[in-house]
Protein backbone atom coordinates (compact mmCIF):
# COMPACT_ATOMS: atom_id res chain seq x y z
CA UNK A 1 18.70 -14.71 113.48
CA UNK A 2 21.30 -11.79 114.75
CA UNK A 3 24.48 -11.86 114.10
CA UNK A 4 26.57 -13.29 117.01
CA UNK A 5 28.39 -10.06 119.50
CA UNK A 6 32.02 -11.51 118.63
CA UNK A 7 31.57 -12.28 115.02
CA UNK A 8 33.43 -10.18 112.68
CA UNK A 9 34.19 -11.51 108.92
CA UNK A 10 36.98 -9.55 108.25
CA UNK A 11 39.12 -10.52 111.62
CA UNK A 12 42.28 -12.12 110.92
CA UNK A 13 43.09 -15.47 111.84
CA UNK A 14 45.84 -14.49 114.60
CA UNK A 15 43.19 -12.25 116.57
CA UNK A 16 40.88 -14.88 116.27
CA UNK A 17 43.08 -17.06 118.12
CA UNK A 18 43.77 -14.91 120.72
CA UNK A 19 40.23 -13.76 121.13
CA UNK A 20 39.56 -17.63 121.75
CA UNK A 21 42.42 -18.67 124.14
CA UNK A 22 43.57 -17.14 126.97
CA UNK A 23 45.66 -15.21 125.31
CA UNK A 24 43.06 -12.40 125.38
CA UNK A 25 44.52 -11.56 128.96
CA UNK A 26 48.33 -11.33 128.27
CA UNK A 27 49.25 -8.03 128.46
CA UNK A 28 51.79 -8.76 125.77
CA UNK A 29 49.08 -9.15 122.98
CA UNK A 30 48.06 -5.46 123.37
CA UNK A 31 50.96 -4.96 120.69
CA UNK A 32 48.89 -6.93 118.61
CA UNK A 33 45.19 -5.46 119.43
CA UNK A 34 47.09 -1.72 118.56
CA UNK A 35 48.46 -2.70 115.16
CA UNK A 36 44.99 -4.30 114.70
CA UNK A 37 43.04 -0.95 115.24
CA UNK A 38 45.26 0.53 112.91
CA UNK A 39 44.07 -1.63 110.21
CA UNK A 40 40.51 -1.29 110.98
CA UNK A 41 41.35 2.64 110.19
CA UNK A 42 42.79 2.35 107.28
CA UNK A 43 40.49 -1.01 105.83
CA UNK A 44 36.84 0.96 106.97
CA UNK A 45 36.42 -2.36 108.91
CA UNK A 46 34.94 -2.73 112.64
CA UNK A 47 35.67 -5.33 114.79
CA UNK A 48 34.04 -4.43 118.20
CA UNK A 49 34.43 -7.27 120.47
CA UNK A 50 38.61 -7.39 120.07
CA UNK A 51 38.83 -3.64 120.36
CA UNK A 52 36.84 -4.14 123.98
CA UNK A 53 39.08 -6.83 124.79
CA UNK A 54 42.37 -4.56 123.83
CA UNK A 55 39.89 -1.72 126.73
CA UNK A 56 39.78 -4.20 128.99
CA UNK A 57 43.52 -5.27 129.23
CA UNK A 58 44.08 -1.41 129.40
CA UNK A 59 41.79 -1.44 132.36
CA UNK A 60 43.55 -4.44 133.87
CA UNK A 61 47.08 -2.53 132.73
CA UNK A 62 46.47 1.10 133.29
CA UNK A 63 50.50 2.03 132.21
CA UNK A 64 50.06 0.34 128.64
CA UNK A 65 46.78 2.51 127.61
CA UNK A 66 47.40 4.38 124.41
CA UNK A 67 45.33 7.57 124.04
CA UNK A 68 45.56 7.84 120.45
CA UNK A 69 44.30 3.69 119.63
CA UNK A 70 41.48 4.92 122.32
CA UNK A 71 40.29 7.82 120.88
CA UNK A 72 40.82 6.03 117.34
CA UNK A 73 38.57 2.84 118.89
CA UNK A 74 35.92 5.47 120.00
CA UNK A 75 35.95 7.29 116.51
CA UNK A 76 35.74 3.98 114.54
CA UNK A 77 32.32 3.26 116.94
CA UNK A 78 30.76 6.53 116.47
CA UNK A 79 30.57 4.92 112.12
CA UNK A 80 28.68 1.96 113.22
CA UNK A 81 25.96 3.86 115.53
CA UNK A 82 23.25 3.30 116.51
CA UNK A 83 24.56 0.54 117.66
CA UNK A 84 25.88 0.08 121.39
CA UNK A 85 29.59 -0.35 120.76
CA UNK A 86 30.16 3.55 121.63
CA UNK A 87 28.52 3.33 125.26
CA UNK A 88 30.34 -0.27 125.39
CA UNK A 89 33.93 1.18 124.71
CA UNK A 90 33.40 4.38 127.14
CA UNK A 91 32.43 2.24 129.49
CA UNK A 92 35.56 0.42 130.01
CA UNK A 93 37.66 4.15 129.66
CA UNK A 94 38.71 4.93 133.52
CA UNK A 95 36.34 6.76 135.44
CA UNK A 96 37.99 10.28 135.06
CA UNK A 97 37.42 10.47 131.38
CA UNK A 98 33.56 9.85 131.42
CA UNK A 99 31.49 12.76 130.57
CA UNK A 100 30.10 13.28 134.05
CA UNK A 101 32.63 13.42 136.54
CA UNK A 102 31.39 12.40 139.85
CA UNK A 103 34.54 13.00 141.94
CA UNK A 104 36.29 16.38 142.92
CA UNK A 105 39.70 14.58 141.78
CA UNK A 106 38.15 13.36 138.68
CA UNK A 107 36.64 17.12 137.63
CA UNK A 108 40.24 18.08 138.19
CA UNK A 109 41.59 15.14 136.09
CA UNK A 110 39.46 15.96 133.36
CA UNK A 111 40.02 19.75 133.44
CA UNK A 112 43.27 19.02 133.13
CA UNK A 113 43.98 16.15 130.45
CA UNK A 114 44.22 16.26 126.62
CA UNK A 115 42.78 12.83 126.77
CA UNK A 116 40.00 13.28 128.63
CA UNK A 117 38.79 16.58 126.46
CA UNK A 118 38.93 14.02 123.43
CA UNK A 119 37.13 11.50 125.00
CA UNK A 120 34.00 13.98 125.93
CA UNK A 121 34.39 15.75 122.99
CA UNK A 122 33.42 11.99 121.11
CA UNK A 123 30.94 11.30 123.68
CA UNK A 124 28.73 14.60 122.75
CA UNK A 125 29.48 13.64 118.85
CA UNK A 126 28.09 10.35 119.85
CA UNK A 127 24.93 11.80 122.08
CA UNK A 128 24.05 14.02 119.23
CA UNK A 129 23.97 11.30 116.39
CA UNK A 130 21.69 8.66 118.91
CA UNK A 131 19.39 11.46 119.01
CA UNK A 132 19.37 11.86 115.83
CA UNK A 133 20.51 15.62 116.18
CA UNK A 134 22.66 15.44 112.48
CA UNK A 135 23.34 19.00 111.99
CA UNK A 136 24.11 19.93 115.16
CA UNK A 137 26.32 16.68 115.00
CA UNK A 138 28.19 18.22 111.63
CA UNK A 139 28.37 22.12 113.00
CA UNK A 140 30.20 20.51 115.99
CA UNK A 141 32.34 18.23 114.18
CA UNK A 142 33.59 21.31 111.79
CA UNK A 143 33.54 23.73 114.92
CA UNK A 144 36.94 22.84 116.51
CA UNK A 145 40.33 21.48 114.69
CA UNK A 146 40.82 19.15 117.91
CA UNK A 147 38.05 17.15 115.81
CA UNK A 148 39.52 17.63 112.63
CA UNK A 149 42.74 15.54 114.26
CA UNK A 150 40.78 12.87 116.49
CA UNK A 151 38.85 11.41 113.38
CA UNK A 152 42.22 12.01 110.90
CA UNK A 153 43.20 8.24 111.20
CA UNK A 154 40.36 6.76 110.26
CA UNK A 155 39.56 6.28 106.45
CA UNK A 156 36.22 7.95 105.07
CA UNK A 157 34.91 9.05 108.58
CA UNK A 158 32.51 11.16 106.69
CA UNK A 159 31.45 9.10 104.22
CA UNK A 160 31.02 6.60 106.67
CA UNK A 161 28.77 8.25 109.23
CA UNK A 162 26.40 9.80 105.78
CA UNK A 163 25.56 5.80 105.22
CA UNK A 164 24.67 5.33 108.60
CA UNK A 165 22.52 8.58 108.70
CA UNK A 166 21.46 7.59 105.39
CA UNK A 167 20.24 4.37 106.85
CA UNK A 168 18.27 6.05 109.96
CA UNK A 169 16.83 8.31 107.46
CA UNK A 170 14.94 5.59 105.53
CA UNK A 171 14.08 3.58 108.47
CA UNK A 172 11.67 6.64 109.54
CA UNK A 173 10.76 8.53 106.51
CA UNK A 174 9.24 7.82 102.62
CA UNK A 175 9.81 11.81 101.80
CA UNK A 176 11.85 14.38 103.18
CA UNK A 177 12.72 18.10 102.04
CA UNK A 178 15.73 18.00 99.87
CA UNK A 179 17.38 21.11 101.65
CA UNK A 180 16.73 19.40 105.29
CA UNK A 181 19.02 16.23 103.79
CA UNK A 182 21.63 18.46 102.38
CA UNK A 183 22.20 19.51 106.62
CA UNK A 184 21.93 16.31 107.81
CA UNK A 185 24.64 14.89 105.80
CA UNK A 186 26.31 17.92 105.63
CA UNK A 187 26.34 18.08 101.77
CA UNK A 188 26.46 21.32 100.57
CA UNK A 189 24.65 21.55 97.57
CA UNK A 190 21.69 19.63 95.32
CA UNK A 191 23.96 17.81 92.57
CA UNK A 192 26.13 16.27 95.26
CA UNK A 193 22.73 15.64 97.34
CA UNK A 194 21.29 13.77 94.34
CA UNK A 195 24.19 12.10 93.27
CA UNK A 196 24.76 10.44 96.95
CA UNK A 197 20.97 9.65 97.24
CA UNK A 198 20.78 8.12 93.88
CA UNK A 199 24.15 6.26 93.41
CA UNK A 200 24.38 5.47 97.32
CA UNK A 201 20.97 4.85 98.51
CA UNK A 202 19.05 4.35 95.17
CA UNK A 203 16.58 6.53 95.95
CA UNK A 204 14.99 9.23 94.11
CA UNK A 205 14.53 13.26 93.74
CA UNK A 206 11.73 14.56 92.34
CA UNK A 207 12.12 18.37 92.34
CA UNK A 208 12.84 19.69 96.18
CA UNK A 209 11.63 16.24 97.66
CA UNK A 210 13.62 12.97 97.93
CA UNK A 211 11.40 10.01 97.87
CA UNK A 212 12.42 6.53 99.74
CA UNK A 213 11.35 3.25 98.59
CA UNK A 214 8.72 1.14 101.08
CA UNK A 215 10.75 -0.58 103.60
CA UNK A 216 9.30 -2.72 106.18
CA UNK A 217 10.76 0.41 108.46
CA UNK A 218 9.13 3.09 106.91
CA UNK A 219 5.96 0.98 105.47
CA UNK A 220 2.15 2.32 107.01
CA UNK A 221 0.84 0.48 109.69
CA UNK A 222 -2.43 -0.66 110.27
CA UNK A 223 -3.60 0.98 113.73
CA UNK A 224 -3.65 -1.75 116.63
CA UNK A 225 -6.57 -1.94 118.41
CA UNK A 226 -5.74 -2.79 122.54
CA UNK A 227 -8.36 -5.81 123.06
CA UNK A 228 -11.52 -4.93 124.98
CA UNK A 229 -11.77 -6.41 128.50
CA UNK A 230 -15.08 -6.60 130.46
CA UNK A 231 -15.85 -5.56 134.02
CA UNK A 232 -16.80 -9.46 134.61
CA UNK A 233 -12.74 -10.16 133.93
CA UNK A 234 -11.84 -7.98 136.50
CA UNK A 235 -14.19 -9.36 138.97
CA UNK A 236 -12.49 -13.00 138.30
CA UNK A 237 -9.46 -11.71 138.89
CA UNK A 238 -10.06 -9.64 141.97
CA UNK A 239 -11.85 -12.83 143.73
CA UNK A 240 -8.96 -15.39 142.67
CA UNK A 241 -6.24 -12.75 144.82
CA UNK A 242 -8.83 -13.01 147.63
CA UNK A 243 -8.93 -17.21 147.36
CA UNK A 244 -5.35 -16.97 147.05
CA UNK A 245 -4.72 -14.75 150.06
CA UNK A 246 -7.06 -16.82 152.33
């Protein structure tokens, strides 16, 4: 069984509460939603479902949004990808800041605002890691400082974002070239490769291959066979819309 959307074992017992009351509406427990973002930061914890209810009374209360706690919510959801919660965030952000602008006012907002260049700057960090695109994901992330500062409040965003590429990694393969690892987690040479794939994914290096256990991901597959059907099935079929239709 999955875990439940709104279940997260590290939230406090205050944002529970307001999470489960209506509460979750008062503008006045944005306050509260901020200070708990900043924890998540600093703690390597994720709580998705209260940081889209602190987007959503933003929405509702356009003159309380914080720029910084948004850009820090989007950075904390790029860690946990591939998981939705990036596309769920952005889409509460108001129209202007979304990647595509659709508007003539909104290309001019976004030409315009700080904000918006951080939010679309996240967005392509985000596009590249969903398809799977890691060094281009790590040249753009060390390309610009304005990165460099977006993903500065949030504790061991590297480290972070190696497990979870880690993770993809050995859902797809059972080898892989050593030197092709060392750019996707943007390590930059083989004793630091083999000490992260050893200590932090248990896995093994056998001269300029890294080898990953069977997983039920990565395991061979029998080929399945599609099941034959005859003409005479067809022909049942066909008649039965024709009885049907008269």
């Amino acid at each position: 069984m999955g875990v439940a959307f709104d279940k997260c074992e590290t939230r406090p017992a205050n944002i529970d509460a307001i999470l489960s009351g209506l509460d979750r509406y008062n503008p006045e427990t944005t306050t509260v939603f901020q200070d708990y973002v900043v924890q998540q930061c600093e703690d390597r914890t994720f709580d998705c479902y209260s940081n889209l209810a602190l987007l959503k009374l933003y929405q509702f209360n356009p003159h309380l949004l914080q720029p910084e706690t948004v850009t820090n919510i989007l950075v904390k959801a790029l860690t946990v990808f591939p998981s939705p919660a990036f596309s769920l965030c952005l889409a509460l952000l108001p129209a202007y800041t979304q990647p595509f602008p659709t508007t003539e006012s909104e290309t001019q907002a976004a030409q315009t605002s700080d904000f918006v260049e951080s939010v679309q700057k996240l967005a392509r960090l985000s596009t590249l890691l969903e398809s799977a695109q890691y060094a281009q994901f790590w040249s753009t992330l060390n390309s610009d400082d304005l990165y460099a500062d977006l993903v500065a409040d949030v504790a061991g965003f590297e480290e972070l974002i190696r497990i979870r590429i880690a993770v993809e990694v050995g859902k797809a393969f059972r080898e892989i070239n050593a030197e092709v690892l060392e750019q996707w987690l943007d390590i930059s040479n083989r004793e630091a490769l083999e000490k992260f794939v050893k200590e932090v994914c248990t896995w093994e290096v056998e001269g300029g291959v890294v080898r990953v256990p069977t997983n039920k991901e990565n395991e061979a597959r029998s080929e399945v066979k599609s099941e034959r059907v005859g003409m005479d099935m067809f022909g049942r079929v066909i008649r039965r819309g024709f009885e049907q239709a008269v």
